[in-house]
Each structure stands twice: as structure tokens, then as C-alpha cells.
N, C-alpha and C. Protein backbone atom coordinates (compact mmCIF):
# COMPACT_ATOMS: atom_id res chain seq x y z
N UNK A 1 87.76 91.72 95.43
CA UNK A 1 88.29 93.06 95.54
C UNK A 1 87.99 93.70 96.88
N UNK A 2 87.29 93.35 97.62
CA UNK A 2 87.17 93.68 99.01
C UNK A 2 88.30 93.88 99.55
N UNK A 3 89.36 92.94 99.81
CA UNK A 3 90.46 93.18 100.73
C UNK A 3 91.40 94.20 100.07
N UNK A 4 91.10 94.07 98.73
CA UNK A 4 92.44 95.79 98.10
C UNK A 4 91.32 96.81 98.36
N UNK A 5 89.92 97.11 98.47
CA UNK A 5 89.42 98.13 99.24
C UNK A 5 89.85 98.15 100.46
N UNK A 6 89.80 97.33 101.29
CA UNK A 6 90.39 97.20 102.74
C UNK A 6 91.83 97.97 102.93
N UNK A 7 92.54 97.69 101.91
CA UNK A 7 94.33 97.91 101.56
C UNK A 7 93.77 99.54 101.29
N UNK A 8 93.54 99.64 100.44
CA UNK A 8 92.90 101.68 99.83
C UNK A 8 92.67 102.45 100.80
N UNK A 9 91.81 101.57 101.95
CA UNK A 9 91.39 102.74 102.98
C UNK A 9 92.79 102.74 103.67
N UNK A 10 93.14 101.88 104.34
CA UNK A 10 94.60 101.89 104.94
C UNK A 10 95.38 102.86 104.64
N UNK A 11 96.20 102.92 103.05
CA UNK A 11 96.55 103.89 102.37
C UNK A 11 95.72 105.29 102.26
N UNK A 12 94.86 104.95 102.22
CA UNK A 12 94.08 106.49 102.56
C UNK A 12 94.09 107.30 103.83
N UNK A 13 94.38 106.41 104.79
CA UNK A 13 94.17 107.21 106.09
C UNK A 13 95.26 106.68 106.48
N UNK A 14 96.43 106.67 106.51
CA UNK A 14 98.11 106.45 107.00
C UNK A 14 98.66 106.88 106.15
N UNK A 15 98.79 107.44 105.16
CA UNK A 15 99.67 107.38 103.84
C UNK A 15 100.57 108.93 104.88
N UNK A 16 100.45 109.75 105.33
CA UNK A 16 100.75 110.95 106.33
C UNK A 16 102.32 110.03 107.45
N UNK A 17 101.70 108.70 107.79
CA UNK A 17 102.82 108.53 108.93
C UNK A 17 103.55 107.30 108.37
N UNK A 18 102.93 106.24 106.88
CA UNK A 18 103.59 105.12 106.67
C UNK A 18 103.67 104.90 104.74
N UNK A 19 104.52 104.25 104.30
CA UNK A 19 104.95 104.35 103.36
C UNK A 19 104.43 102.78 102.82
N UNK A 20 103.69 102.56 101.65
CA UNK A 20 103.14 101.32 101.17
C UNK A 20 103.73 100.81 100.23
N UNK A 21 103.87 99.44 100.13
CA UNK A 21 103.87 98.40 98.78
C UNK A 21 103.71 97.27 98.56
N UNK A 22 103.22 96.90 97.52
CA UNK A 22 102.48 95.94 97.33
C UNK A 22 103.60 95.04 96.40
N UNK A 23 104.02 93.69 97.29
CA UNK A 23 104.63 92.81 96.57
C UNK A 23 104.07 91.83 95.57
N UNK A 24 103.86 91.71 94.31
CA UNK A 24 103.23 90.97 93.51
C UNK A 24 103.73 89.95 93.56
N UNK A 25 103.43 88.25 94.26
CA UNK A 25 104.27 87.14 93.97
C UNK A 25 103.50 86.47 92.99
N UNK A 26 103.78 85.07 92.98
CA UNK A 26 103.09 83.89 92.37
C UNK A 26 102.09 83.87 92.34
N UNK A 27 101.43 83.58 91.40
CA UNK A 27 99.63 83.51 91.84
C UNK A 27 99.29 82.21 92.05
N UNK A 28 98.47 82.65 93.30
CA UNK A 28 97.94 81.35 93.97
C UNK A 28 96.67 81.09 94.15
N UNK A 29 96.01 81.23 92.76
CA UNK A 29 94.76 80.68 92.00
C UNK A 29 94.85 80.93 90.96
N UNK A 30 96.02 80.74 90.20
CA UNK A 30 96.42 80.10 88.80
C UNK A 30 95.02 79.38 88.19
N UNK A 31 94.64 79.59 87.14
CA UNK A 31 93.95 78.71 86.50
C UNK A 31 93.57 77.73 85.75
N UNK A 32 95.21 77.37 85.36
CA UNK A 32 95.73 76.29 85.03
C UNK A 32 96.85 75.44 86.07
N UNK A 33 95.59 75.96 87.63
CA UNK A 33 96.33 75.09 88.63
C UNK A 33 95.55 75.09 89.55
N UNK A 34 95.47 75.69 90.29
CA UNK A 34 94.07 75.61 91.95
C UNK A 34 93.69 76.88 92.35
N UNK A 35 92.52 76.52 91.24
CA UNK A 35 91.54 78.20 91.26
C UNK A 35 90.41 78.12 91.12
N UNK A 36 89.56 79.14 91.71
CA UNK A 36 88.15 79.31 91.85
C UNK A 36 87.60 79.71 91.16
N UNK A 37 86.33 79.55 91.06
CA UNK A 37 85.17 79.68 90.30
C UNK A 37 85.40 81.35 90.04
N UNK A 38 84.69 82.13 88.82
CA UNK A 38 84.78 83.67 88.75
C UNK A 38 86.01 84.25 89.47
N UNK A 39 87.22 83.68 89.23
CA UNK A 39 88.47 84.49 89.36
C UNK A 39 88.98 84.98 87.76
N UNK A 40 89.84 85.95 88.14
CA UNK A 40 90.53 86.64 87.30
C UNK A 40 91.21 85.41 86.48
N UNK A 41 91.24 85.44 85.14
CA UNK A 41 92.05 84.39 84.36
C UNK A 41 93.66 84.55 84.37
N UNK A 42 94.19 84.16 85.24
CA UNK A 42 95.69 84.38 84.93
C UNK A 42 96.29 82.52 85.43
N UNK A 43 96.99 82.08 84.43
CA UNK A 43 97.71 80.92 84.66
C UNK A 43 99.22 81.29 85.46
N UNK A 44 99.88 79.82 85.46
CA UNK A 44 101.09 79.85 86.33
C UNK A 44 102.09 80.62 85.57
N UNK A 45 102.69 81.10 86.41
CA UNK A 45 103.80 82.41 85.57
C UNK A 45 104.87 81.57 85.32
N UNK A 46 105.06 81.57 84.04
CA UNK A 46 106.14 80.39 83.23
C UNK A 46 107.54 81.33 83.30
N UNK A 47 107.34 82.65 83.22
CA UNK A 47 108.78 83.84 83.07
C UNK A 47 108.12 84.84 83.52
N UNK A 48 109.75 86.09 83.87
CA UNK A 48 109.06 87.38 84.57
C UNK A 48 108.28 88.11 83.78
N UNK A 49 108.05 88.01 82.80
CA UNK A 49 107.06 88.36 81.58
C UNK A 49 105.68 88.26 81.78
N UNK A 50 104.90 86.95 82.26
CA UNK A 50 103.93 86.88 82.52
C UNK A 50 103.69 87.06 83.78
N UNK A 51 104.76 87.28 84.60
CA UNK A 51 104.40 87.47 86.39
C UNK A 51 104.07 89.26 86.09
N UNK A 52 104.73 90.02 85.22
CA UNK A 52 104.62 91.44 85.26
C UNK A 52 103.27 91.64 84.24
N UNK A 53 102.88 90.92 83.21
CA UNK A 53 101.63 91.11 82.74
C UNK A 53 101.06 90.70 83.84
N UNK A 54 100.85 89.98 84.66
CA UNK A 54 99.37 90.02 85.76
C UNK A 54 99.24 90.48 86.85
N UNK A 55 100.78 91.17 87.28
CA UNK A 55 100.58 92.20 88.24
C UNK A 55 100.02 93.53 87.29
N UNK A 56 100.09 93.73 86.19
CA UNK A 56 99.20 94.58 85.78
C UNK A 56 98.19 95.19 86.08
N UNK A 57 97.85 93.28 85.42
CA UNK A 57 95.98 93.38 86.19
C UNK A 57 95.77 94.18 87.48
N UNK A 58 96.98 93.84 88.71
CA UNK A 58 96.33 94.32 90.39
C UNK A 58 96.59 96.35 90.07
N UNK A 59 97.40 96.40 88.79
CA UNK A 59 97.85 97.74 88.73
C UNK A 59 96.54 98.61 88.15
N UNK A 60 95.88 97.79 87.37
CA UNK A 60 94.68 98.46 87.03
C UNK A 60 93.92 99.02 87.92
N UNK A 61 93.72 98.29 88.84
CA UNK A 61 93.04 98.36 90.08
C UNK A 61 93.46 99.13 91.12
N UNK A 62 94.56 100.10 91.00
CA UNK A 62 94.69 101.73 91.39
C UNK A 62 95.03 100.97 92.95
N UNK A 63 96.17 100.22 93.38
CA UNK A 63 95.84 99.90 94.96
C UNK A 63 96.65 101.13 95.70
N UNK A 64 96.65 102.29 94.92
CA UNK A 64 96.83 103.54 95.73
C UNK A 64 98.20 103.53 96.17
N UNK A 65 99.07 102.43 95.67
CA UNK A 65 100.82 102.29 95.78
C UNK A 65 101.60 101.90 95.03
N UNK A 66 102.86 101.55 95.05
CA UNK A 66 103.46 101.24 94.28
C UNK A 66 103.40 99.45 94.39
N UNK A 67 103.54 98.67 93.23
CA UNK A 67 103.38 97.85 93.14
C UNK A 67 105.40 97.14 92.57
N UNK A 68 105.62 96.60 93.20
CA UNK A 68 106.23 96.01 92.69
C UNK A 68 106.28 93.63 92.33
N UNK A 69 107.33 93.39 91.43
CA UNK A 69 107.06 92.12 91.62
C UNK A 69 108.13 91.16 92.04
N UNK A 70 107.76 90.24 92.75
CA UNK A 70 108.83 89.02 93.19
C UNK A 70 109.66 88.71 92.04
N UNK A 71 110.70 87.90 92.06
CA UNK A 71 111.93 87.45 90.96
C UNK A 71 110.91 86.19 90.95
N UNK A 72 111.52 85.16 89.88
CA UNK A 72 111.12 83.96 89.43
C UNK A 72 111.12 83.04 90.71
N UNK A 73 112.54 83.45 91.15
CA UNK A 73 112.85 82.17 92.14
C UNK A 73 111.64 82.28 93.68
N UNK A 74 110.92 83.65 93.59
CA UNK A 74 109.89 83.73 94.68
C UNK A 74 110.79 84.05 96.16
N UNK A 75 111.89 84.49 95.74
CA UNK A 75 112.80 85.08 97.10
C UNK A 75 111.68 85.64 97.79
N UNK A 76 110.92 86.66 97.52
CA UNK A 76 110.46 87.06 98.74
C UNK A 76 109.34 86.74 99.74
N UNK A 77 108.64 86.04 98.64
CA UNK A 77 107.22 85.65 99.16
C UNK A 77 107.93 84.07 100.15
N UNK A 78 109.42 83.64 99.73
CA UNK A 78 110.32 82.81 100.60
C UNK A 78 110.57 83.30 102.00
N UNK A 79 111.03 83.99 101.99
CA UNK A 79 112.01 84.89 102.89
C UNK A 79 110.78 85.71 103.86
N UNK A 80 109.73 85.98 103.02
CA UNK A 80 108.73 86.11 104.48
C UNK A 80 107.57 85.31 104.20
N UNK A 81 107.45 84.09 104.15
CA UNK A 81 106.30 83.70 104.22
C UNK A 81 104.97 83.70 103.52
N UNK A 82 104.79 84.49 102.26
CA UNK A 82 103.78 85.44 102.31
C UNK A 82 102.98 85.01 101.75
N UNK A 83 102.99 83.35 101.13
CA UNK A 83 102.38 82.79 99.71
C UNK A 83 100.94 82.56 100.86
N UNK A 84 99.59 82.72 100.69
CA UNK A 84 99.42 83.48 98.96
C UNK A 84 99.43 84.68 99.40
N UNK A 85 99.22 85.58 100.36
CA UNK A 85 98.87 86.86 100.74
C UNK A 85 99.79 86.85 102.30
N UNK A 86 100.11 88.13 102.73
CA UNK A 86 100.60 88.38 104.11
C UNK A 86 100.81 89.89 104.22
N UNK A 87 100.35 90.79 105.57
CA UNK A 87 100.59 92.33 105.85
C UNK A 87 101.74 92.18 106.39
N UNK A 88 102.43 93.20 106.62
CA UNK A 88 103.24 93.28 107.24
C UNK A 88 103.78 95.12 107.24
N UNK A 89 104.10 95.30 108.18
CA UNK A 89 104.32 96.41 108.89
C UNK A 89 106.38 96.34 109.35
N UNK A 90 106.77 97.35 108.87
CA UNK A 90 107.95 97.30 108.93
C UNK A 90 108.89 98.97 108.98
N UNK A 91 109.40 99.21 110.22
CA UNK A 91 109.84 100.64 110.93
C UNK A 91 111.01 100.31 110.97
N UNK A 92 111.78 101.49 110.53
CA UNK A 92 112.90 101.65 110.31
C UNK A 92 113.79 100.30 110.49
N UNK A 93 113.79 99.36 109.30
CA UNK A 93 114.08 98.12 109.03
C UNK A 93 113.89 96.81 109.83
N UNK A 94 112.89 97.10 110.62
CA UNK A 94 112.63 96.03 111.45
C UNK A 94 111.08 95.27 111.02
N UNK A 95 110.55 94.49 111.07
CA UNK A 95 109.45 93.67 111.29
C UNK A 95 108.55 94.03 112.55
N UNK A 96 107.37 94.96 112.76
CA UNK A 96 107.28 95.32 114.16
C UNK A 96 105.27 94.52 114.12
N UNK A 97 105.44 94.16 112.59
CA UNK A 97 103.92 93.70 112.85
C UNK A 97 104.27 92.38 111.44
N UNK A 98 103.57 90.88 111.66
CA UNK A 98 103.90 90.41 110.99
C UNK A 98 102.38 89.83 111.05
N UNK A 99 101.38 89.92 109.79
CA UNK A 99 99.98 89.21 109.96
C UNK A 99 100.45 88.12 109.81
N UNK A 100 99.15 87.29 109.38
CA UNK A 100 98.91 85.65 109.53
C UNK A 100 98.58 85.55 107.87
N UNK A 101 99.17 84.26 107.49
CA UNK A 101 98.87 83.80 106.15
C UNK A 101 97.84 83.77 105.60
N UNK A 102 97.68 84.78 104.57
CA UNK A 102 96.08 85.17 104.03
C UNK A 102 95.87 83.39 103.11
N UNK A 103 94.65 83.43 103.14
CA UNK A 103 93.18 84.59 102.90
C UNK A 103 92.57 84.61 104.44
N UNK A 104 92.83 83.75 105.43
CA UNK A 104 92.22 83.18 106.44
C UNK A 104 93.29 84.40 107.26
N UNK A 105 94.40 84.63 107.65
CA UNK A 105 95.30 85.58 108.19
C UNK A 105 95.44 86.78 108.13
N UNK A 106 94.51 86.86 106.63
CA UNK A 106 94.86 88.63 106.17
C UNK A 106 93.97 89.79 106.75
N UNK A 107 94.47 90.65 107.66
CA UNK A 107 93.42 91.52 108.75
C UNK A 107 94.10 92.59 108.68
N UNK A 108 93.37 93.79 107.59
CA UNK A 108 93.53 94.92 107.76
C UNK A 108 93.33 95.34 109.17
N UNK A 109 92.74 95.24 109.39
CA UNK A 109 92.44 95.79 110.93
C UNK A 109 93.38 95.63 112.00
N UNK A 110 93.91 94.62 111.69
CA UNK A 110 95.38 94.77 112.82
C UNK A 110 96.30 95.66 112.78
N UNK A 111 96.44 95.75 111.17
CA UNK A 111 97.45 96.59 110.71
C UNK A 111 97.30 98.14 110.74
N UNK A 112 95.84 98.69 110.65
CA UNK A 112 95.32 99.82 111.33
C UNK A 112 95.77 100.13 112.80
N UNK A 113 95.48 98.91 113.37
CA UNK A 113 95.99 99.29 115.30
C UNK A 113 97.12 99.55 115.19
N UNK A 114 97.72 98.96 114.12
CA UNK A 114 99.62 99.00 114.82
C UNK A 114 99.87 100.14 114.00
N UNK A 115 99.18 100.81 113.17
CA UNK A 115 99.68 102.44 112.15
C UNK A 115 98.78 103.59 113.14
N UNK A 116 97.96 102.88 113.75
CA UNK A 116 97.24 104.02 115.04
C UNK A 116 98.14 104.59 116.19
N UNK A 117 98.91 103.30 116.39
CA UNK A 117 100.29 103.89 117.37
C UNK A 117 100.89 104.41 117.28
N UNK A 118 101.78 104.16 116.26
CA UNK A 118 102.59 105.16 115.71
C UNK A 118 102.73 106.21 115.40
N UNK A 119 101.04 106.78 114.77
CA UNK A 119 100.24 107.72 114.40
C UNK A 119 100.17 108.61 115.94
């Protein structure tokens, strides 16, 4: 839960100049697939049924936005890259900040510099 604190403060201190959301895709530490020790129990999402019960779960967890979720076919987490995690920053329909493929890519802190500018 560190990095959705990381995500909270973000939203806490930009929410004035930038607009948030949180794309729920595939989970990629399934636990009836390649997952770690003391993770959240959620298996591979068989229908949009169980992809929207476990974005739940991230809904419990107040990430201070709107949450929405990917389709089955994973169009979006396709279309940008994003499996398992990715920021991204996006002004008046353009791509103006694109992070690096989390968990190793994912840097609030970049995404702070580039909402400081704008700001």
C-alpha cells in the first residue's frame, strides 16, 4: 500500500490543476498464478464480474479517485502498455508524461515534476 499512499498524496496536492483515474486491469499477482507471499487473495479474472469484485478491493482503499475497470479483452492496459502498473500524465488529449513499467518503473515523483509545471 505504499505506492497508493504515494498516488493519495499526488491527488492531494494536484487535485486543484489535474484530474485522476485509476485504471483497474488484470491482476498481476493472481494467486492462482504468479504471486507473492502476504498479497491480497484475488485469482485470475475468469469474467467482468470478478475483475469488478477486486477492483473493489483497490476501492476500499479510498485511492482518493475514481476508479474505473479494463474490458476482458485488456484493451487498455494493451493500448498503453501498462501491465502490471504504469503513470501516466495526459493534457488536453495528448500523452505529455509516460512512466516506466511498474513495480520497478512506477515513480510518483516524476509525475509530481511534470504536475509542478503545469501547476
Amino acid at each position: 500500500l505504499f505506492k497508493l499512499d504515494q498516488f493519495k498524496q499526488l491527488v492531494k496536492d494536484f487535485s486543484d490543476v489535474a484530474d485522476f483515474l485509476v485504471v483497474y486491469l488484470a491482476e498481476a499477482h493472481a494467486t492462482d498464478a504468479w504471486a507473492f507471499e502476504n498479497n491480497i487473495d484475488i485469482s485470475v479474472h475468469k469474467n467482468l464480474e470478478e475483475r469488478l469484485a477486486a477492483a473493489r478491493t483497490l476501492v476500499k482503499e479510498d485511492p482518493l479517485c475514481p476508479v474505473v475497470v479494463d474490458e476482458m479483452t485488456n484493451i487498455t492496459a494493451s493500448k498503453y502498455g501498462a501491465l502490471p502498473e504504469r503513470l501516466y500524465v495526459i493534457q488536453s488529449g495528448k500523452v505529455i508524461y509516460q512512466g516506466g513499467i511498474g513495480p520497478w518503473g512506477y515513480n510518483p515523483e516524476e509525475v509530481r515534476k511534470v504536475l509542478e509545471k503545469i501547476n
